[in-house]
N, C-alpha and C. Protein backbone atom coordinates (compact mmCIF):
# COMPACT_ATOMS: atom_id res chain seq x y z
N UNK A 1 -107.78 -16.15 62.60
CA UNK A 1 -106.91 -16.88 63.50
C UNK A 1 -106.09 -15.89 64.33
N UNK A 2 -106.11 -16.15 65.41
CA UNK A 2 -105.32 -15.29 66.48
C UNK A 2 -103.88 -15.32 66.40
N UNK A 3 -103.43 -14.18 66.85
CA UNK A 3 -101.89 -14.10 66.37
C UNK A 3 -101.11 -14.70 67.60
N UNK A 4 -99.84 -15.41 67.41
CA UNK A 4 -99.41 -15.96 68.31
C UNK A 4 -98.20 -14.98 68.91
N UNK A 5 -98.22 -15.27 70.10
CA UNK A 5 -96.92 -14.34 70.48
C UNK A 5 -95.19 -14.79 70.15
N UNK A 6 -94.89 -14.23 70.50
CA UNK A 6 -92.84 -14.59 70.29
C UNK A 6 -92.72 -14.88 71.33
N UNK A 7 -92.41 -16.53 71.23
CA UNK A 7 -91.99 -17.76 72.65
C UNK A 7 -90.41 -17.55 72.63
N UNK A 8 -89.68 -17.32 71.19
CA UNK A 8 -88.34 -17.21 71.39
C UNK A 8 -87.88 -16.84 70.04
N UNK A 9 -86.34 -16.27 70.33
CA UNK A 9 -85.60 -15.09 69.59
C UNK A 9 -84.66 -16.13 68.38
N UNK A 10 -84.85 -15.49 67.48
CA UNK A 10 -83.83 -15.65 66.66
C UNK A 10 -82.45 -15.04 66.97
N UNK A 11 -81.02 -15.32 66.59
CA UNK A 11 -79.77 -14.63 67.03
C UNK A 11 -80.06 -13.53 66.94
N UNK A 12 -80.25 -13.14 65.96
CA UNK A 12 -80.32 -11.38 65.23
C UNK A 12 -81.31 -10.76 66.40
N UNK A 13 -82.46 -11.36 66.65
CA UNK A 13 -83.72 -10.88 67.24
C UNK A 13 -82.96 -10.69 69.22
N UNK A 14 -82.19 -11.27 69.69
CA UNK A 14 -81.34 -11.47 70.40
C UNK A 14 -80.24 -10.60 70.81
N UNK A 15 -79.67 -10.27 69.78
CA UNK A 15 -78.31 -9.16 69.94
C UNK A 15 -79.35 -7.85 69.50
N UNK A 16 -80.78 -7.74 69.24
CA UNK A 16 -80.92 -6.13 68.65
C UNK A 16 -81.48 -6.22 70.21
N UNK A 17 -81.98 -6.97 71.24
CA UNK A 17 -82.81 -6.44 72.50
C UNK A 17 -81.39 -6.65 73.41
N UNK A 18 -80.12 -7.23 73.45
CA UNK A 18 -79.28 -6.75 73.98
C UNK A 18 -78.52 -5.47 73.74
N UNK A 19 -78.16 -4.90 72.48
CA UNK A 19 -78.20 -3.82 72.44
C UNK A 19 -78.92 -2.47 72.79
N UNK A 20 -80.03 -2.89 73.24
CA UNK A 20 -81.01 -1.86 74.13
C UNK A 20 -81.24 -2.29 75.65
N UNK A 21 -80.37 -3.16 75.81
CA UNK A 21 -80.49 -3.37 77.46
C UNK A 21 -80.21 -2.48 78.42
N UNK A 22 -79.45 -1.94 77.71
CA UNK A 22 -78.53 -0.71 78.65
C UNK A 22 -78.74 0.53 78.22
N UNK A 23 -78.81 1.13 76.98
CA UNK A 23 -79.30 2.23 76.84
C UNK A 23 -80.25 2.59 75.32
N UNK A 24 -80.83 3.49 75.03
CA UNK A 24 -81.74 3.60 73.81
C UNK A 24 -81.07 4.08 72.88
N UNK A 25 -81.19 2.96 71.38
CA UNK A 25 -80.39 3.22 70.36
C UNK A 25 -81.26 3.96 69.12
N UNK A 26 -80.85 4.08 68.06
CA UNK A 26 -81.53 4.20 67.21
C UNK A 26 -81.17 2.77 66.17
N UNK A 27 -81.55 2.52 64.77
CA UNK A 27 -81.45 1.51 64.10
C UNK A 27 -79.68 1.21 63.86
N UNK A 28 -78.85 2.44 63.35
CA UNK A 28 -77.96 2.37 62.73
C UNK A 28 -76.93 2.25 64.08
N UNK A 29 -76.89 2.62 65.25
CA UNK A 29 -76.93 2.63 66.78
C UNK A 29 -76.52 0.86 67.05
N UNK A 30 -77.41 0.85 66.54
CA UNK A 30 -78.00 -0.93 67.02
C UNK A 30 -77.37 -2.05 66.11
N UNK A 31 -77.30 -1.88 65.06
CA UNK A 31 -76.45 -2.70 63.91
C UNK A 31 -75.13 -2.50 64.19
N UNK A 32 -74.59 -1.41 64.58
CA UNK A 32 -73.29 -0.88 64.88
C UNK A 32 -72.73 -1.48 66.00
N UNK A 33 -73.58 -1.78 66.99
CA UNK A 33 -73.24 -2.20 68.29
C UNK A 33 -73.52 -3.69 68.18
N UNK A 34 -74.04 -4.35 67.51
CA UNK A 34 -74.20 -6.40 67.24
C UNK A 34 -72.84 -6.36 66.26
N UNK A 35 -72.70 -5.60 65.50
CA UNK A 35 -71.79 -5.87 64.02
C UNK A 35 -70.50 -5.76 65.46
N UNK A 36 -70.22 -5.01 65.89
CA UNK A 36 -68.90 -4.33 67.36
C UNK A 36 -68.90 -5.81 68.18
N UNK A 37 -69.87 -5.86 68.95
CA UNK A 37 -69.64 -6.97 69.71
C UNK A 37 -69.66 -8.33 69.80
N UNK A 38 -70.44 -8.73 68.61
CA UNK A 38 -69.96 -10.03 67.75
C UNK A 38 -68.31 -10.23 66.59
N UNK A 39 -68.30 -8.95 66.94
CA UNK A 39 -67.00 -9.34 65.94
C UNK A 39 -66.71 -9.30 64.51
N UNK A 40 -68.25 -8.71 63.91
CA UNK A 40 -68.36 -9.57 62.66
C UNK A 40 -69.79 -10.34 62.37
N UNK A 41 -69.68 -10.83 62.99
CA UNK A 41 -70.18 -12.56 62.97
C UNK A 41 -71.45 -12.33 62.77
N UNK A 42 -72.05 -11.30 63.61
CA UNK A 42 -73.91 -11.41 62.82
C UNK A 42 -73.63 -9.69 62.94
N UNK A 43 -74.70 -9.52 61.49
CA UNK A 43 -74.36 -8.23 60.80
C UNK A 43 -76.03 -8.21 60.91
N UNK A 44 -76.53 -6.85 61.14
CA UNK A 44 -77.60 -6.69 60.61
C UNK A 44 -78.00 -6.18 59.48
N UNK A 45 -79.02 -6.61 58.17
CA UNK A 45 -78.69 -5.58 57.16
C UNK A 45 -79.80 -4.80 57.21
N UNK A 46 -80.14 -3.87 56.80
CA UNK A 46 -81.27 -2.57 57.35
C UNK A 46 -82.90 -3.39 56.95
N UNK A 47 -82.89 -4.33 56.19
CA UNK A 47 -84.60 -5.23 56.24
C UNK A 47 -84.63 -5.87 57.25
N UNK A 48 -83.17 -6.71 57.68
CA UNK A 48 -83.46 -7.48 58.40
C UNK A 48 -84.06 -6.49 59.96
N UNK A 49 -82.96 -5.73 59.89
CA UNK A 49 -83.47 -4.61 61.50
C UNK A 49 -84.71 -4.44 61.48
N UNK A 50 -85.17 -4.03 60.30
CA UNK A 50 -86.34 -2.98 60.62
C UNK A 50 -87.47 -4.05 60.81
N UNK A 51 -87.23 -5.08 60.39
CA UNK A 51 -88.62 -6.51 60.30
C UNK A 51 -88.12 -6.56 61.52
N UNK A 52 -87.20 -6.81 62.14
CA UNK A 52 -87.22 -7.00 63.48
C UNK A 52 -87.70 -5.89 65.00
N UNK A 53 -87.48 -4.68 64.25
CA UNK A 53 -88.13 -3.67 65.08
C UNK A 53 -89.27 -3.68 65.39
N UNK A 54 -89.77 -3.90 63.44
CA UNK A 54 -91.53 -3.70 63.55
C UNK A 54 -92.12 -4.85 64.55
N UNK A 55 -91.41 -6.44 64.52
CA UNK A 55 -92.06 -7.45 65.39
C UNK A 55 -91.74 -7.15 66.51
N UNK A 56 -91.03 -6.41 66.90
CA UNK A 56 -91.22 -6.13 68.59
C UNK A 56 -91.49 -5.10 69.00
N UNK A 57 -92.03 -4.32 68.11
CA UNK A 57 -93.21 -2.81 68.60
C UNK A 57 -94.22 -3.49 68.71
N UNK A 58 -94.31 -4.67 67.54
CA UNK A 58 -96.02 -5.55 67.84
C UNK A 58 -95.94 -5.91 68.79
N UNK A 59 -94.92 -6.69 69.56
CA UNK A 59 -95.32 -7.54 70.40
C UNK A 59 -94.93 -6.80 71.98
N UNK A 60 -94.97 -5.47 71.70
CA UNK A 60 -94.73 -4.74 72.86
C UNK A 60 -93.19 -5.25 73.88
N UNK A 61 -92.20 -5.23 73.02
CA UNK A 61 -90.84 -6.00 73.61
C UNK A 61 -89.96 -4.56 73.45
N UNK A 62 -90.23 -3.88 72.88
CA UNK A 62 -89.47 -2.23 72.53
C UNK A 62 -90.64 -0.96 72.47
N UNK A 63 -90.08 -0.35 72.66
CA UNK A 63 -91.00 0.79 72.55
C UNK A 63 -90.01 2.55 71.50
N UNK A 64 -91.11 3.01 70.99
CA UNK A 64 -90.17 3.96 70.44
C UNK A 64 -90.04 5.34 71.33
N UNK A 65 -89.13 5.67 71.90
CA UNK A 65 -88.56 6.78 72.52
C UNK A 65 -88.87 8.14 72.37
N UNK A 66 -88.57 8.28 71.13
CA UNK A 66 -88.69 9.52 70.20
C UNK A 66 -88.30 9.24 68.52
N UNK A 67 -88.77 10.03 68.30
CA UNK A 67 -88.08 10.57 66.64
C UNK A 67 -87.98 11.94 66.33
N UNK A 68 -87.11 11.85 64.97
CA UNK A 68 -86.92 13.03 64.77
C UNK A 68 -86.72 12.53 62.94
N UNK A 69 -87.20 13.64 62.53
CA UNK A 69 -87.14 13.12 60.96
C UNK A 69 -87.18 11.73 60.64
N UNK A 70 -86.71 10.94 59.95
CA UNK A 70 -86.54 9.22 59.65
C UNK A 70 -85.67 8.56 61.04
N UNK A 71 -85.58 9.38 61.85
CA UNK A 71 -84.80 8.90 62.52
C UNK A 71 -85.54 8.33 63.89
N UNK A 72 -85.38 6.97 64.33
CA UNK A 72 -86.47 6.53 65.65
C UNK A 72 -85.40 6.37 66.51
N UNK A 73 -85.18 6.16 68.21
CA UNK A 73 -85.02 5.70 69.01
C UNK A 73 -85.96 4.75 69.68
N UNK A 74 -85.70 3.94 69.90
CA UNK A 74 -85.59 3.21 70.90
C UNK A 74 -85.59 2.49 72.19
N UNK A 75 -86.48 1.75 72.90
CA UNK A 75 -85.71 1.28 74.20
C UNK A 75 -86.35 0.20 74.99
N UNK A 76 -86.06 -0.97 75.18
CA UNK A 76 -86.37 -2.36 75.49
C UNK A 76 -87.39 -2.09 76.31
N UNK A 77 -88.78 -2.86 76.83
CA UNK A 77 -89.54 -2.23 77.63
C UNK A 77 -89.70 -3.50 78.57
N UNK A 78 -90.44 -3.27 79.65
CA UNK A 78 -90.19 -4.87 80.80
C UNK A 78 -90.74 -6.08 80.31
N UNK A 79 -91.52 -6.05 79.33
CA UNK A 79 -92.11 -7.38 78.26
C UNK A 79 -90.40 -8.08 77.39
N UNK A 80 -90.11 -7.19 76.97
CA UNK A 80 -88.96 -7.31 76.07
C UNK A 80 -87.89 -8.25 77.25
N UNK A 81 -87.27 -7.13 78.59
CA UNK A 81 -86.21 -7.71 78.99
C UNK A 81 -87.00 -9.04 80.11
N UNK A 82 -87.99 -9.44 79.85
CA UNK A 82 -88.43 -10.67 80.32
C UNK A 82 -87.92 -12.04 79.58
N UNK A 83 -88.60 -11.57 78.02
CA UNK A 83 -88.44 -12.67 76.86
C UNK A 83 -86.59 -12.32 76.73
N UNK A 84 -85.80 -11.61 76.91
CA UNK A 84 -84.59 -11.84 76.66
C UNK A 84 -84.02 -13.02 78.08
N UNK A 85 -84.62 -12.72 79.31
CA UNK A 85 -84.04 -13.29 80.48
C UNK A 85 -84.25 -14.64 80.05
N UNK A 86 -85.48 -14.94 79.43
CA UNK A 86 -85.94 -16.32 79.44
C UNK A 86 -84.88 -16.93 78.15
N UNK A 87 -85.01 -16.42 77.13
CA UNK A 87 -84.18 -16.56 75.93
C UNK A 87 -82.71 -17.02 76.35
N UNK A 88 -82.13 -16.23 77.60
CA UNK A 88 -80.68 -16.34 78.48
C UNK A 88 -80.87 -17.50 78.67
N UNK A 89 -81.51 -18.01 79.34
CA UNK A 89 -81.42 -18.92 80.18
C UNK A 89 -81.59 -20.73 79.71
N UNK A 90 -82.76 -20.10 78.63
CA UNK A 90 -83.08 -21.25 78.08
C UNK A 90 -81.74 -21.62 77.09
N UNK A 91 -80.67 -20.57 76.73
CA UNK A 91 -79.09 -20.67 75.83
C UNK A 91 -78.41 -21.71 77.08
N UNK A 92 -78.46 -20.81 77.87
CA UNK A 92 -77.47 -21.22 79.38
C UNK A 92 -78.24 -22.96 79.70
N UNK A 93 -79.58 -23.46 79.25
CA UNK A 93 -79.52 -25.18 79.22
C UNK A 93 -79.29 -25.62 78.09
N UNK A 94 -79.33 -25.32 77.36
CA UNK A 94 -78.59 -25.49 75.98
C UNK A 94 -77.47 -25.80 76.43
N UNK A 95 -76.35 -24.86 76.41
CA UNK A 95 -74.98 -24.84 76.57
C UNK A 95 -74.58 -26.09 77.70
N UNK A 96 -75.39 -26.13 78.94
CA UNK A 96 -75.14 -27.04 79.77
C UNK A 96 -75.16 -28.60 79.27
N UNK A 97 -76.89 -28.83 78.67
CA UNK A 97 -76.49 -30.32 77.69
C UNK A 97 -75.56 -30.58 77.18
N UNK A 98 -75.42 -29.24 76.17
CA UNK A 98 -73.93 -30.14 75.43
C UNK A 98 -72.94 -30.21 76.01
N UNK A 99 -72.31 -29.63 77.16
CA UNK A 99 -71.31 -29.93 77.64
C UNK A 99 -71.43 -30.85 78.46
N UNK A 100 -72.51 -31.59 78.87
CA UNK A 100 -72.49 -32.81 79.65
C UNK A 100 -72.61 -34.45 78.79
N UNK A 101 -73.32 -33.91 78.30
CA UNK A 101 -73.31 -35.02 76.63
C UNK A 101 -71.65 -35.16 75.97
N UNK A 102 -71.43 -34.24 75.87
CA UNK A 102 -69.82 -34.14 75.55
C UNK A 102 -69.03 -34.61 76.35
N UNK A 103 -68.94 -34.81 77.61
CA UNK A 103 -68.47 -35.11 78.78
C UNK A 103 -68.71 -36.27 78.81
N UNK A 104 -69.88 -36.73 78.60
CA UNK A 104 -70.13 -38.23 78.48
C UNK A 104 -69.56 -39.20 77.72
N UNK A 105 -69.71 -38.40 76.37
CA UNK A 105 -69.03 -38.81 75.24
C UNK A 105 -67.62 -39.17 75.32
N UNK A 106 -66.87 -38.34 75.99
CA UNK A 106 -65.35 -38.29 75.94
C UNK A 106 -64.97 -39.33 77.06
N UNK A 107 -65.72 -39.44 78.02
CA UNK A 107 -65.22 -40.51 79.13
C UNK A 107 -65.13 -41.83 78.41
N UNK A 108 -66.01 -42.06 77.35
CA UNK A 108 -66.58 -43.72 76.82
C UNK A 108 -65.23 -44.15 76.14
């Protein structure tokens, strides 16, 4: 059976290809910078990263930079910041329903 591609991101899967939007991290780089700019709120723990690395070296969404000893870099490749744009956007109608549903709601 043929393997299917990644239609869409989990949170975690989400904040590790925003953290490489802008520049090339390494793993501990990258947990450091979701754990920073969430606040807290989504933590990566080093299985969860690395299952998430390995599925987007498969699916050609990251690419590795360099290494050096155990150590990899990093860096989102134009497959990757496609499925994040779409991932944006498809949040951004999300977010819009409910605030119009809500809106609805509150007028009644």
């Amino acid at each position: 059976m043929a393997r299917q591609p990644l239609k869409s991101l989990t949170e975690s899967m989400f904040y590790v290809l925003l953290a490489l939007w802008r520049q090339e991290r390494c793993g501990t780089e990258i947990a450091a910078y979701v754990r920073q700019l969430t606040a807290g709120r989504v933590t990566l723990g080093p299985g969860t990263l690395y299952a998430i690395l390995g599925k987007f070296q498969e699916e050609a969404l990251i690419k590795e930079s360099w290494s050096q000893g155990r150590m990899r870099v990093y860096r989102i490749t134009d497959v990757g910041r496609a499925l994040f744009r779409q991932e944006l956007e498809n949040m951004r109608r999300c977010v819009d329903d409910g605030q119009r549903e809500m809106g609805e709601e509150e007028e009644t």
